[in-house]
Protein backbone atom coordinates (compact mmCIF):
# COMPACT_ATOMS: atom_id res chain seq x y z
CA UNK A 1 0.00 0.00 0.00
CA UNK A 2 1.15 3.57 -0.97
CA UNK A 3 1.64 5.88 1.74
CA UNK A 4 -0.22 9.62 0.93
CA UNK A 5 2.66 12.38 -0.48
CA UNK A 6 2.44 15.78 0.17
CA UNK A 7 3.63 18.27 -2.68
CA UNK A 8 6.21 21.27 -1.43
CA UNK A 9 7.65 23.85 -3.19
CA UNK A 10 11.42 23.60 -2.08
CA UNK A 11 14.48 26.31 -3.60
CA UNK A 12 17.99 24.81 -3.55
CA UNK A 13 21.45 26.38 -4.30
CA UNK A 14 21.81 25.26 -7.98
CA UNK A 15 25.19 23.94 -7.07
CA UNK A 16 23.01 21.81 -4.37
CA UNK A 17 20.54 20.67 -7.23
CA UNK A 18 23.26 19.37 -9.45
CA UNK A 19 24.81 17.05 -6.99
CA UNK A 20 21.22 15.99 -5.75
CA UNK A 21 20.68 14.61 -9.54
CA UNK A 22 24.29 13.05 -9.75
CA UNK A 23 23.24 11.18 -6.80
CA UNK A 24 20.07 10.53 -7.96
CA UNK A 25 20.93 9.46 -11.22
CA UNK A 26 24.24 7.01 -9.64
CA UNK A 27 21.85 5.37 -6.71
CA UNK A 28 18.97 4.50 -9.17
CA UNK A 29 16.82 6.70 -6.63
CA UNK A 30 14.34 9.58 -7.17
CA UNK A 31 15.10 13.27 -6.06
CA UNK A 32 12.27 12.89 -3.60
CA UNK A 33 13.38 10.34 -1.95
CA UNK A 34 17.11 11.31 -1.46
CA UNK A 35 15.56 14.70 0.02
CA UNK A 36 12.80 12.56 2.07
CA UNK A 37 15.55 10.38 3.48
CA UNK A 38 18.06 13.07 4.46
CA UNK A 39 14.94 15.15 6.24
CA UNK A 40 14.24 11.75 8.13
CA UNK A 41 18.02 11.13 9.20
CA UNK A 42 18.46 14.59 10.40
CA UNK A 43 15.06 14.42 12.43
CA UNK A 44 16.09 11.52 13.24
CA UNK A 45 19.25 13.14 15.08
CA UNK A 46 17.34 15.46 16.34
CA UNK A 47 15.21 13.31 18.52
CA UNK A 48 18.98 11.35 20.00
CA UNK A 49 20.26 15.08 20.62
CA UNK A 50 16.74 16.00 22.70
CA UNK A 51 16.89 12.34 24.41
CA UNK A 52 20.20 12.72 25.31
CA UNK A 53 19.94 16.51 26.47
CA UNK A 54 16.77 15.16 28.59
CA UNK A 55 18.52 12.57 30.12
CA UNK A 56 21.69 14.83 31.21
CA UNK A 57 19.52 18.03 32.33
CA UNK A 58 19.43 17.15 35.79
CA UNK A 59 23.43 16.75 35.63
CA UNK A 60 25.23 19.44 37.80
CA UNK A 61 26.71 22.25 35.48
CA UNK A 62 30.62 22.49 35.54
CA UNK A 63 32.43 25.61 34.17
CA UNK A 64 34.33 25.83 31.40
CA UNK A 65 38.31 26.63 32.88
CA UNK A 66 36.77 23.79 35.35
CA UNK A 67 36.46 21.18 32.48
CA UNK A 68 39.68 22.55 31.37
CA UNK A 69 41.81 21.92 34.84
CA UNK A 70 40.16 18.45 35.05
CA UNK A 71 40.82 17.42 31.90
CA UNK A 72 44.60 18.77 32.26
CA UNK A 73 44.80 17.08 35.83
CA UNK A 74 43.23 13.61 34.65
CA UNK A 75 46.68 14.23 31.11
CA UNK A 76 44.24 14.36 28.37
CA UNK A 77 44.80 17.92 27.06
């Protein structure tokens, strides 16, 4: 079963176009799908970034030249 499609009206760099139809053209795939899938992945990282921000918040805060001295103390800068 086909899942429904919604049309958009997107403007890329022409530079950006080009290498969106190489790529289309060399992985046999349409220019709606490679945009589709790369919207999807980057959601997609979105959600780990918010997941992992949530599960840190309640983390105590640390200041930067803090971070700094530890991580010279501990050898690894």
């Amino acid at each position: 079963m086909r899942t429904a499609t919604m049309r958009a009206t997107v403007y890329l760099d022409p530079e950006l176009h080009k290498a969106l139809r190489l790529k289309a053209v060399e992985t046999s795939q349409s220019l709606s799908k490679l945009v589709n899938d790369a919207i999807k992945e980057s959601l997609a990282e979105d959600a780990e970034d918010s997941a992992a921000f949530e599960k840190r918040a309640k983390e105590p805060l640390i200041s930067y030249e803090a971070m700094l001295k530890r991580l010279k103390k501990d050898g690894r800068i």
